[in-house]
N, C-alpha and C. Protein backbone atom coordinates (compact mmCIF):
# COMPACT_ATOMS: atom_id res chain seq x y z
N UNK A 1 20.45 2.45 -9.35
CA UNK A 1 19.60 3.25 -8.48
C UNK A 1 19.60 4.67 -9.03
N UNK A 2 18.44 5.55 -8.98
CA UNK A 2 18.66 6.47 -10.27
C UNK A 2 16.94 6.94 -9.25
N UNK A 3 16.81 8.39 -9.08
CA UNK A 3 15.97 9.05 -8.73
C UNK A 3 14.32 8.97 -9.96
N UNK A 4 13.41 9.62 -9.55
CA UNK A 4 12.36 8.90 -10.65
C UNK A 4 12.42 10.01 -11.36
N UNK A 5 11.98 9.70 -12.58
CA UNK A 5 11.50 10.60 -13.44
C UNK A 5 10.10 11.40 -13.17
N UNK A 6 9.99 12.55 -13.80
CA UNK A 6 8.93 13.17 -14.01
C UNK A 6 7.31 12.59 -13.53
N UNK A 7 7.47 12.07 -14.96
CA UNK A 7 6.35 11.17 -14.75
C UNK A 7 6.19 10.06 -13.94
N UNK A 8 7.14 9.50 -13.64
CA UNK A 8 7.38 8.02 -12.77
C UNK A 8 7.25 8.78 -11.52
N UNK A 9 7.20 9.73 -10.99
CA UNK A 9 6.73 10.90 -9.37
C UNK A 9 5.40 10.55 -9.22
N UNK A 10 4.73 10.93 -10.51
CA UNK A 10 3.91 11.60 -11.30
C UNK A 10 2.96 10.31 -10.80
N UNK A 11 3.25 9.19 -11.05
CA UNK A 11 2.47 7.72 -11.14
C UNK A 11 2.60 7.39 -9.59
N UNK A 12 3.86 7.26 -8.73
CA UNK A 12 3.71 6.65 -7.45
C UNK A 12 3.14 7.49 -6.63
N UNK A 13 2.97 9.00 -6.93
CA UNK A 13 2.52 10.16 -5.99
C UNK A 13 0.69 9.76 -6.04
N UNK A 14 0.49 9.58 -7.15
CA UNK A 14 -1.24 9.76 -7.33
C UNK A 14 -1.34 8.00 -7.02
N UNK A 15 -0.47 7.06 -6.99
CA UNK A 15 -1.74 5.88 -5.93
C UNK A 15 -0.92 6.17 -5.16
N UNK A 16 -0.34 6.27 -4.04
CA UNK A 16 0.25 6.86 -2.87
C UNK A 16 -0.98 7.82 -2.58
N UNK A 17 -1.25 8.66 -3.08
CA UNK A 17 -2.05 9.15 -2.91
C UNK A 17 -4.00 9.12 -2.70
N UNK A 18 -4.11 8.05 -3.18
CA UNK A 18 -5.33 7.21 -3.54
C UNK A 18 -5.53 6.87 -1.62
N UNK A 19 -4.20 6.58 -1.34
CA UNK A 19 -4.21 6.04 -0.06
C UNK A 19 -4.30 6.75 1.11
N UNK A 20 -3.39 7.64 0.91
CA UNK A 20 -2.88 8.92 1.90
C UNK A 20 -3.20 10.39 1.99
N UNK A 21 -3.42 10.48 0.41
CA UNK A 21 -3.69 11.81 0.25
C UNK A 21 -2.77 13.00 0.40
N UNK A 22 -3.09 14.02 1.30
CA UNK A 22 -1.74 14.59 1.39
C UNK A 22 -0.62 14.23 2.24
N UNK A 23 -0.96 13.72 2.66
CA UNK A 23 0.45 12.97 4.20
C UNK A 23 1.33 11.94 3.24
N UNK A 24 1.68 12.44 2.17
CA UNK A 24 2.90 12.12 1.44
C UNK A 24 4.05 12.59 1.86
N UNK A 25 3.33 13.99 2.33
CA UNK A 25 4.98 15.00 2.34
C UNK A 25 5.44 14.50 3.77
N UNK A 26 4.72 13.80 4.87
CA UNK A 26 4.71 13.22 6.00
C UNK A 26 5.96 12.25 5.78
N UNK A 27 5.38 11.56 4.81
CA UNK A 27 6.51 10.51 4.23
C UNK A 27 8.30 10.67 4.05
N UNK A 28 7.91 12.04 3.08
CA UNK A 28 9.33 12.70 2.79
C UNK A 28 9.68 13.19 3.66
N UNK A 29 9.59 14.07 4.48
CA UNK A 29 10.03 14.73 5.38
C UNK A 29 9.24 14.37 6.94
N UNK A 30 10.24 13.56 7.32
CA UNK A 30 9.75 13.19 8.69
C UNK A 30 11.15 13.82 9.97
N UNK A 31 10.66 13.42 10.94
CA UNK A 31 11.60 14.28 11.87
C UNK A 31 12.78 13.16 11.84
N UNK A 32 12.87 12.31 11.31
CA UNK A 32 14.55 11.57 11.49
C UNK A 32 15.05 11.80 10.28
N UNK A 33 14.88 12.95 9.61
CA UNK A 33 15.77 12.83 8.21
C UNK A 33 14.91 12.72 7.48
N UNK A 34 15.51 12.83 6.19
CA UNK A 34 14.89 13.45 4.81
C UNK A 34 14.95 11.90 4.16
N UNK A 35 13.77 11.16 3.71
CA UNK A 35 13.44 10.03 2.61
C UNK A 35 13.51 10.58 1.20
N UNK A 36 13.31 10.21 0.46
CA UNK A 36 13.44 9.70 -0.93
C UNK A 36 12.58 8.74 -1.48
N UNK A 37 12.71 8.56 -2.38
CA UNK A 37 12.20 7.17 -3.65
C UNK A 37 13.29 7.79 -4.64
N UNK A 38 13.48 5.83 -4.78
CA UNK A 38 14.85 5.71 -6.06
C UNK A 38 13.63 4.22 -6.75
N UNK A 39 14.14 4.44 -8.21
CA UNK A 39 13.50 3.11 -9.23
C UNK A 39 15.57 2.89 -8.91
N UNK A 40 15.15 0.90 -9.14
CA UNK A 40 16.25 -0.04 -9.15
C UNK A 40 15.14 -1.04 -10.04
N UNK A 41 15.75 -1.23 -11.19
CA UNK A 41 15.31 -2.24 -11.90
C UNK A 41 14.01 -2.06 -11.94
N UNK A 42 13.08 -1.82 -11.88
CA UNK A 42 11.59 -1.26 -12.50
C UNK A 42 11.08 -1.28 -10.88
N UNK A 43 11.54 -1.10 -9.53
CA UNK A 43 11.08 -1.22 -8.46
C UNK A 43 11.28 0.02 -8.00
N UNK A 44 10.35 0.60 -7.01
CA UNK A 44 10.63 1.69 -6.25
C UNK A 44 10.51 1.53 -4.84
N UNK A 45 12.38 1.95 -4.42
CA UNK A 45 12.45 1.88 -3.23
C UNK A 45 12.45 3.50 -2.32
N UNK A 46 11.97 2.97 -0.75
CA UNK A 46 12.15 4.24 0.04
C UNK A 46 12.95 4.19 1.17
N UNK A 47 14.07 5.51 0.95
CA UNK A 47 14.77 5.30 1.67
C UNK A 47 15.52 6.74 1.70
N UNK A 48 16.36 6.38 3.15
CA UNK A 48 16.59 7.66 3.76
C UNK A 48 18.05 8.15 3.45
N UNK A 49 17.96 9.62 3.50
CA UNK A 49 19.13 9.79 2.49
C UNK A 49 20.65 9.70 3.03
N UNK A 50 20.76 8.81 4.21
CA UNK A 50 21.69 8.68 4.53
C UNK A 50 22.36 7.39 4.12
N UNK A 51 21.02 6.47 3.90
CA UNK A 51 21.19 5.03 3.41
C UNK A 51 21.77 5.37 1.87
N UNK A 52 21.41 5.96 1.16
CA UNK A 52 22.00 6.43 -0.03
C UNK A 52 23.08 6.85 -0.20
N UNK A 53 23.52 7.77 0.67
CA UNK A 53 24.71 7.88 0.64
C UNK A 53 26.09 6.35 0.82
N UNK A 54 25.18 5.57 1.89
CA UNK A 54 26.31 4.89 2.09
C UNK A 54 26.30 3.99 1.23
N UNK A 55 25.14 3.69 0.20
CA UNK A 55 24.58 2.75 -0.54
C UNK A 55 25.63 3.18 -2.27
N UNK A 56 25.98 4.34 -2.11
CA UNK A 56 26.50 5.06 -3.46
C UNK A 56 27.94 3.98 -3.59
N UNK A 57 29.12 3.83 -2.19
CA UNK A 57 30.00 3.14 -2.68
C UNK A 57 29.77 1.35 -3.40
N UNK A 58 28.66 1.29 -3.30
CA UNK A 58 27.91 0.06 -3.49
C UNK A 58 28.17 -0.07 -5.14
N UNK A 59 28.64 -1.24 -6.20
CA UNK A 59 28.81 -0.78 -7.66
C UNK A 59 27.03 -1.24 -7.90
N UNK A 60 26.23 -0.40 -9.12
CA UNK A 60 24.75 -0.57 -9.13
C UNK A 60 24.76 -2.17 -9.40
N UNK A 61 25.54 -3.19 -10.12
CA UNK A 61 25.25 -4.30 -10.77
C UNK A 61 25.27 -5.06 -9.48
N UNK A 62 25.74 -4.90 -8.14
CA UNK A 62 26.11 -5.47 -7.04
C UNK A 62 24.48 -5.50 -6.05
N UNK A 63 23.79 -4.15 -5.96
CA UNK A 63 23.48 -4.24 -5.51
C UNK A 63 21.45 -4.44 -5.47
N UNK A 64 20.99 -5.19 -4.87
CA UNK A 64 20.12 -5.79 -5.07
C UNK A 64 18.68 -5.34 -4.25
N UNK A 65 18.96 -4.63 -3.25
CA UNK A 65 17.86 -3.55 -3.00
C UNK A 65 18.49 -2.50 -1.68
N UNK A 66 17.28 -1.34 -1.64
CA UNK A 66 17.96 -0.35 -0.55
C UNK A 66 16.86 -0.16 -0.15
N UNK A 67 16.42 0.05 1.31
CA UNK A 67 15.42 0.82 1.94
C UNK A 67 13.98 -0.40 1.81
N UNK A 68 12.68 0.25 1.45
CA UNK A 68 12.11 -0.69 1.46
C UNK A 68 11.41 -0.47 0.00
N UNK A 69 10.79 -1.64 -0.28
CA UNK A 69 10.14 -1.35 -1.72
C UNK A 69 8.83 -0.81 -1.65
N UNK A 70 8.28 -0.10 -1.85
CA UNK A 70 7.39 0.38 -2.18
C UNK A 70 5.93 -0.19 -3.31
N UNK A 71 6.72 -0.54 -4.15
CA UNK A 71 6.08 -0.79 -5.47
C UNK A 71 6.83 -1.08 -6.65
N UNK A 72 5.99 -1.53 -7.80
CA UNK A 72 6.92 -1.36 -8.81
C UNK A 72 6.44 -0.97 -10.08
N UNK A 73 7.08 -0.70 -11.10
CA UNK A 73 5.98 -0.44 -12.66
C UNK A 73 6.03 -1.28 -13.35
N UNK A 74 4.87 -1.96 -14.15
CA UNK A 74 4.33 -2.82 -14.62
C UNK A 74 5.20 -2.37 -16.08
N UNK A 75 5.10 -3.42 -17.43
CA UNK A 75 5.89 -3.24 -18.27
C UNK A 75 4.38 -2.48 -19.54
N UNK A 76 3.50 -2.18 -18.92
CA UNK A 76 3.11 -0.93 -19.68
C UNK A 76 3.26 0.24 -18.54
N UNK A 77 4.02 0.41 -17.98
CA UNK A 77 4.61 1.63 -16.99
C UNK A 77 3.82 2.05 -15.96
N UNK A 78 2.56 1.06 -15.67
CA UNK A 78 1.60 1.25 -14.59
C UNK A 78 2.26 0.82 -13.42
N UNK A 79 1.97 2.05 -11.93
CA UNK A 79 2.55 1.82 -10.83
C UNK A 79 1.92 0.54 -9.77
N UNK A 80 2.14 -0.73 -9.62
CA UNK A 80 1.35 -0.75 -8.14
C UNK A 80 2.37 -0.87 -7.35
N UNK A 81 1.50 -0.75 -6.02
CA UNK A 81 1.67 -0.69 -4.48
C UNK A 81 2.03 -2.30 -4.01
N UNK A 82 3.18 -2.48 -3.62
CA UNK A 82 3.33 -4.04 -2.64
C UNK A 82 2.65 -3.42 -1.34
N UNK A 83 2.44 -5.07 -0.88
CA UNK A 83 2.07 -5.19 0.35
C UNK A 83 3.46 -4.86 1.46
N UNK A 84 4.78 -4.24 0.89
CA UNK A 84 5.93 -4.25 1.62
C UNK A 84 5.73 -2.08 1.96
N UNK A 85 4.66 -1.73 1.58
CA UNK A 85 4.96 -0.43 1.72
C UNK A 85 3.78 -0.34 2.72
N UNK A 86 2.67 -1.25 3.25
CA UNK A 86 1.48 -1.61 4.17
C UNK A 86 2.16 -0.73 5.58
N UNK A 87 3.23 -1.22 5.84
CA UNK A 87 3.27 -0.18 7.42
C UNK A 87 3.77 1.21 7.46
N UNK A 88 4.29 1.70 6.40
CA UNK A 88 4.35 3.70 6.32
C UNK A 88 3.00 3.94 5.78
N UNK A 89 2.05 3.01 4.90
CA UNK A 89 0.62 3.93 4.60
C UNK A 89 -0.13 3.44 5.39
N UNK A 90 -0.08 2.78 6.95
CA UNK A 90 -1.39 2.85 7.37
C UNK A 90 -1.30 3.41 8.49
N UNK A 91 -0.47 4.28 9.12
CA UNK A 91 -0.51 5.46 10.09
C UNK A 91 -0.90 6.61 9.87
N UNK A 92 -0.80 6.75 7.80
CA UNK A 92 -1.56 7.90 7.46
C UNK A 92 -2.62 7.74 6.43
N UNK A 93 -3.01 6.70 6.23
CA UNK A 93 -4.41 6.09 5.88
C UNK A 93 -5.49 7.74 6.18
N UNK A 94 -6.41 7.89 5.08
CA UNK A 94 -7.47 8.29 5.36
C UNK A 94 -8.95 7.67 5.23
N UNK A 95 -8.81 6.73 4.78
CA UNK A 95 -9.83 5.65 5.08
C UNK A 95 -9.19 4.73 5.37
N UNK A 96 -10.34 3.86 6.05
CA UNK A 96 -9.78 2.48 6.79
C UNK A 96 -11.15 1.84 6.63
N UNK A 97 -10.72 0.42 6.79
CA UNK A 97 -11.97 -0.79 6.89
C UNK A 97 -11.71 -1.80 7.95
N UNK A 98 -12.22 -2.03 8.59
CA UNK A 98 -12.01 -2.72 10.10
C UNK A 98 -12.98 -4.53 9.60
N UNK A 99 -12.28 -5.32 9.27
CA UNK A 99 -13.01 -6.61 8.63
C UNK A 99 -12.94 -7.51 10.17
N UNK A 100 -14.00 -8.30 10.50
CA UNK A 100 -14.88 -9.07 11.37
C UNK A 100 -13.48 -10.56 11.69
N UNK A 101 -13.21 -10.67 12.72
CA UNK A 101 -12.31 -11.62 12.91
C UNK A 101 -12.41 -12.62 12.29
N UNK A 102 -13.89 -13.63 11.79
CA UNK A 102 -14.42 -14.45 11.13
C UNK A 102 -13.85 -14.17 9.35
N UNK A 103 -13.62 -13.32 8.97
CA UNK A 103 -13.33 -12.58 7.61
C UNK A 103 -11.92 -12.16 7.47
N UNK A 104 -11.02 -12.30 8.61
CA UNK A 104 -9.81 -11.69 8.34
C UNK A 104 -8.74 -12.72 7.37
N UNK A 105 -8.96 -14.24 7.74
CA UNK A 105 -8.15 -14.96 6.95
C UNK A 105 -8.61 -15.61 5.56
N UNK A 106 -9.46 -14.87 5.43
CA UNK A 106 -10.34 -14.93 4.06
C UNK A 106 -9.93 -13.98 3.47
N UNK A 107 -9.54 -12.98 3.87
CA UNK A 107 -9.11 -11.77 3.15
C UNK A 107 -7.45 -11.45 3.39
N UNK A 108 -6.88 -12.60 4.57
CA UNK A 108 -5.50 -12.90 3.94
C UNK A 108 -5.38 -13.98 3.31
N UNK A 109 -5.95 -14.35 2.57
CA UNK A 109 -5.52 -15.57 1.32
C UNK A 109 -5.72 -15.09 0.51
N UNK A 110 -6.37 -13.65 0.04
CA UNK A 110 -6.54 -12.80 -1.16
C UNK A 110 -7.77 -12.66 -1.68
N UNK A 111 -8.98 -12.74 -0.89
CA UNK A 111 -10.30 -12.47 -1.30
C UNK A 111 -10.43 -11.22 -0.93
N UNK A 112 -11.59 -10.49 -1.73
CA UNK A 112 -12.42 -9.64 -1.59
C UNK A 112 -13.13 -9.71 0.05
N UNK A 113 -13.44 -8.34 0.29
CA UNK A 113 -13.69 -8.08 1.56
C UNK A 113 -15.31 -8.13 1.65
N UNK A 114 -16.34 -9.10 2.04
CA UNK A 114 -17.51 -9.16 1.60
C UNK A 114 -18.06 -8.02 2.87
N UNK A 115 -19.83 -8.11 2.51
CA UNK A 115 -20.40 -6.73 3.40
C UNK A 115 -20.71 -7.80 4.99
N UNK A 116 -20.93 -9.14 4.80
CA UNK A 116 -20.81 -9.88 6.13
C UNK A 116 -19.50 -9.78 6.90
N UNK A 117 -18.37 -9.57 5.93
CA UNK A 117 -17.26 -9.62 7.03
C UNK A 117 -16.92 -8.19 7.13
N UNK A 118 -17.66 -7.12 7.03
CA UNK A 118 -17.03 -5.84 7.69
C UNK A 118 -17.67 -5.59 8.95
N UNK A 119 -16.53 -5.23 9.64
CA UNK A 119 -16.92 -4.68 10.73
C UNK A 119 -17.02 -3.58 10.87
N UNK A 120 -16.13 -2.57 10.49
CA UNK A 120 -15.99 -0.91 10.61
C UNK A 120 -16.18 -0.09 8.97
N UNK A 121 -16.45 1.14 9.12
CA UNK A 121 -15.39 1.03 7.40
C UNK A 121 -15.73 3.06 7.82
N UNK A 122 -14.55 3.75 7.79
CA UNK A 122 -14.44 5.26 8.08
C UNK A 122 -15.82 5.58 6.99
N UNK A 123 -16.22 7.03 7.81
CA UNK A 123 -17.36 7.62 7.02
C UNK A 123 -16.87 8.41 6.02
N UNK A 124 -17.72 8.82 5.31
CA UNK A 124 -17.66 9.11 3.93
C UNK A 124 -16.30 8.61 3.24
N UNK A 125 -16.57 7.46 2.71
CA UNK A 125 -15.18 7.16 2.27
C UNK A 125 -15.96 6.42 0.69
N UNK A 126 -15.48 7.41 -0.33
CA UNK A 126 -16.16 7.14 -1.85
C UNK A 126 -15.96 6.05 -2.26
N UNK A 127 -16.64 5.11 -3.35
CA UNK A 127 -16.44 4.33 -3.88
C UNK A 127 -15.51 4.73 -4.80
N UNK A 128 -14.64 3.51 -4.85
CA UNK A 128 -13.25 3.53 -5.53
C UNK A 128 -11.99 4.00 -5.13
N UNK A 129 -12.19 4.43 -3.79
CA UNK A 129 -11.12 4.85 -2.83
C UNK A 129 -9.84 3.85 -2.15
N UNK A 130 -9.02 4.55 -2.20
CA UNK A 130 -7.85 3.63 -1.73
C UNK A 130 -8.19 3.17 -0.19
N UNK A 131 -8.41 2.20 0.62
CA UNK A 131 -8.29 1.95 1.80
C UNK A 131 -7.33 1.03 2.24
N UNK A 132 -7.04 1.03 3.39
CA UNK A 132 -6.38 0.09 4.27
C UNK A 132 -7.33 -0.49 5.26
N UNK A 133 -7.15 -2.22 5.00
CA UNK A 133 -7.86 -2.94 5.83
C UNK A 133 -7.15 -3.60 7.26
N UNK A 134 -8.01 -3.42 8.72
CA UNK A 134 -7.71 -3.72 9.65
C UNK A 134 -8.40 -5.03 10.55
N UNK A 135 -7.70 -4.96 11.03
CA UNK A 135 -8.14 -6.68 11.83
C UNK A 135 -8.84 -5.39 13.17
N UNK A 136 -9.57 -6.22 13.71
CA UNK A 136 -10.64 -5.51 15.14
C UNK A 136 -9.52 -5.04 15.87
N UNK A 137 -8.65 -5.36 15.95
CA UNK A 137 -7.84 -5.04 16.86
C UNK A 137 -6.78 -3.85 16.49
N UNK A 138 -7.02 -3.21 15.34
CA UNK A 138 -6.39 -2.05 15.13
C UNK A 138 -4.96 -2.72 14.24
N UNK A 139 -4.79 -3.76 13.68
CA UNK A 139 -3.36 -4.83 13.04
C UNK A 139 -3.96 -4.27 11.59
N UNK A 140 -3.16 -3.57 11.17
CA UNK A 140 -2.98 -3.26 9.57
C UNK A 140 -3.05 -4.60 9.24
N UNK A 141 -3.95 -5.24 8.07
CA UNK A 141 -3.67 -6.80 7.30
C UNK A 141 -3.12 -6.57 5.74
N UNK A 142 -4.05 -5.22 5.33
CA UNK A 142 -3.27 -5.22 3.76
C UNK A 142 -4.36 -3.87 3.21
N UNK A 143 -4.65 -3.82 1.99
CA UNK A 143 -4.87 -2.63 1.55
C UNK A 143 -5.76 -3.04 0.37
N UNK A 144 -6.68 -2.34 0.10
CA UNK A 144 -7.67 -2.29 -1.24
C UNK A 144 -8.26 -1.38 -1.85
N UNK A 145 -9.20 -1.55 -2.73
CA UNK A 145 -10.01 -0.25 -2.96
C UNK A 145 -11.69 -0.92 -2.47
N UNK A 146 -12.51 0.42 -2.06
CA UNK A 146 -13.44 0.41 -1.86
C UNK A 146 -14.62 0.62 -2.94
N UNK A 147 -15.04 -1.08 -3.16
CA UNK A 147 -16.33 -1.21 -4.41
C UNK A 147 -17.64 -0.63 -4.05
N UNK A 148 -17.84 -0.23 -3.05
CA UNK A 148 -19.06 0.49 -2.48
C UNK A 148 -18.97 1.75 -1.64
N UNK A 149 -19.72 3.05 -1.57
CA UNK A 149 -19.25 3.87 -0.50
C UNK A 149 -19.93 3.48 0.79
N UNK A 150 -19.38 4.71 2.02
CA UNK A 150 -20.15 3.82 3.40
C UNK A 150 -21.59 3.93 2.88
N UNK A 151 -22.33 5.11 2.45
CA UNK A 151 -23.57 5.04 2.54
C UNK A 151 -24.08 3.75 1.77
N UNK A 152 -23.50 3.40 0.71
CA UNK A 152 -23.78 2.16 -0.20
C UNK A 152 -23.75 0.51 0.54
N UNK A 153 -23.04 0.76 1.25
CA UNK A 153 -22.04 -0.72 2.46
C UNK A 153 -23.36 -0.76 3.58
N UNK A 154 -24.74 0.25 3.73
CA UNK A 154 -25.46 0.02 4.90
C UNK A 154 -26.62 -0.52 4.31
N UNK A 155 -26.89 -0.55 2.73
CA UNK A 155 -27.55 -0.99 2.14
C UNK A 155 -27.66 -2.32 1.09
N UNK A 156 -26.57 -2.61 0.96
CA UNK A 156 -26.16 -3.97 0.06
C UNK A 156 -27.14 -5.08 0.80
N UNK A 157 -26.92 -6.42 0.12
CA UNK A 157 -26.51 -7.69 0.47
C UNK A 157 -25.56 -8.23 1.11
N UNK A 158 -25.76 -9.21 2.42
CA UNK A 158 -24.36 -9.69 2.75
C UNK A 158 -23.40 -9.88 1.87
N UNK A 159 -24.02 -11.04 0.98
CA UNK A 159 -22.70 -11.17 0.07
C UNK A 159 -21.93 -10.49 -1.15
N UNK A 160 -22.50 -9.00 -0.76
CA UNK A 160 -22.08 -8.04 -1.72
C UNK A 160 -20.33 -7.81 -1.89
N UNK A 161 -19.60 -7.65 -2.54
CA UNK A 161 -18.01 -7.04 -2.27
C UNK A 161 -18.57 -5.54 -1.97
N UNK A 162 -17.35 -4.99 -0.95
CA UNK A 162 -17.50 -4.01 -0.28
C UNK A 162 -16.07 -3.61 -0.55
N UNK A 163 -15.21 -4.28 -0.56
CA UNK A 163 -13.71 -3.98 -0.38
C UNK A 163 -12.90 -4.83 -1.85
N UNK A 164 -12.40 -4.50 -2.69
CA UNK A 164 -11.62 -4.84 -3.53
C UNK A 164 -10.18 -5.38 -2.93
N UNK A 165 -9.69 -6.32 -3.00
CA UNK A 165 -8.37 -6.95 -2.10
C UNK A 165 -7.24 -6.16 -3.83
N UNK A 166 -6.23 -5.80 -3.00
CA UNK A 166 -4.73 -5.49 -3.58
C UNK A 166 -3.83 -6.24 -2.75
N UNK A 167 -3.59 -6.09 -1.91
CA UNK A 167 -2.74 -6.44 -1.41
C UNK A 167 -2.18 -7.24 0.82
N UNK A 168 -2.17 -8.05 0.85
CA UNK A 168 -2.58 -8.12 2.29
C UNK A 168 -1.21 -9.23 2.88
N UNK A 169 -0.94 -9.11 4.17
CA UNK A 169 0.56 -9.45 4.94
C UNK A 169 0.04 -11.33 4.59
N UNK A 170 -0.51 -11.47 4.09
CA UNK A 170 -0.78 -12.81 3.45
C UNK A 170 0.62 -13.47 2.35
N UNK A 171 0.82 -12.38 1.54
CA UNK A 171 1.39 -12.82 0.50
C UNK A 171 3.04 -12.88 0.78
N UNK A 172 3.44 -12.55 2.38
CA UNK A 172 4.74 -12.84 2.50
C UNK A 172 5.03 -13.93 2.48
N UNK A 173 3.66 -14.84 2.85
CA UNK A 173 4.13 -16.64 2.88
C UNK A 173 3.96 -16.64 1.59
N UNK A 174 2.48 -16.32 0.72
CA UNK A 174 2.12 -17.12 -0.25
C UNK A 174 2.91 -16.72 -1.69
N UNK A 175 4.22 -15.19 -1.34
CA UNK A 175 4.84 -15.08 -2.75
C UNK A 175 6.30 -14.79 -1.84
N UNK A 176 6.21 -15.57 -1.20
CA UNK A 176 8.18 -15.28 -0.73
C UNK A 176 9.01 -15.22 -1.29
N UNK A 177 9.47 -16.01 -2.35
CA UNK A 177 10.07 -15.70 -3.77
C UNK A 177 10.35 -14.22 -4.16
N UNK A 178 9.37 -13.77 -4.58
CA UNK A 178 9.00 -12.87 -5.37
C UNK A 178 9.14 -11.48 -4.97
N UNK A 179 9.12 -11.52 -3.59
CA UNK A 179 8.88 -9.85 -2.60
C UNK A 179 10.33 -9.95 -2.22
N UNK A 180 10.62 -8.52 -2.62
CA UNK A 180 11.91 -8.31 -2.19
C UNK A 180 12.13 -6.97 -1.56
């Protein structure tokens, strides 16, 4: 467990940011104590600096994660986002997409978010923007980028993509293995 480098800030801050924007520092500094991000084995976890502390008598070869994961870097050093970091970025989400109850388990099995199954989608929100997608009922499902802007999303084809799928509370069944 080992704090990030420079550049490794540098990479989880700007898609963290894709998402959130400035309510990063929201992240770090919240009123129960001061968070962090630590890389463990090419993963980045978040966690609070008390968990660290108690996590230090821990020997590193022992221990197998702290806090929650965030993400991890790809082995050309590209950051993504798990679907395990979905409930700290969607309270500070600056776009959102609200997908049609008919469309929600289509888009938890890992499809694209088509322009028939949106229901909502925040205004001015650019194409290529980080969003978080919601069930009608306000239920964070998972997170994407936006292939169209709103003004673009009132003019498509139904079966246009509107929403690029990354990541959605789908893949706790379908990669249980794997998410840690």
């Amino acid at each position: 467990m080992r704090p990030l480098t420079e550049a490794e800030t540098r990479a989880v801050f700007e898609k963290l940011g894709k998402y959130i924007g400035e309510n990063i520092q929201l992240l770090v500094e919240r009123p129960d104590g001061t968070y962090c991000f630590r890389l463990h084995r090419d993963r980045v976890y978040y966690a609070s600096e008390k968990l660290l502390k108690a996590a230090a008598s821990v020997p590193r070869e022992s221990l197998v994660a702290l806090g929650t994961c965030f993400g991890k870097f790809t082995k050309t050093q590209k950051f993504r986002l798990s679907v395990t970091a979905l409930d700290f970025l969607a309270p500070y989400a600056k776009h959102k997409v609200w997908v049609k109850p008919g469309s929600e388990q289509s888009f938890l099995y890992g499809n694209h978010v088509l322009k028939s199954g949106l229901g909502r989608i925040t205004e001015n929100t650019a194409q290529y923007q980080g969003v978080v997608v919601y069930s009608m009922a306000d239920v964070p499902l998972g997170f994407g980028v936006a292939a169209k802007s709103t003004q673009d999303c009132r003019k498509v084809d139904p079966m246009a993509i509107v929403v690029f799928h990354q990541a959605d509370v789908g893949e706790y069944v379908r990669s249980e293995d794997t998410l840690t």
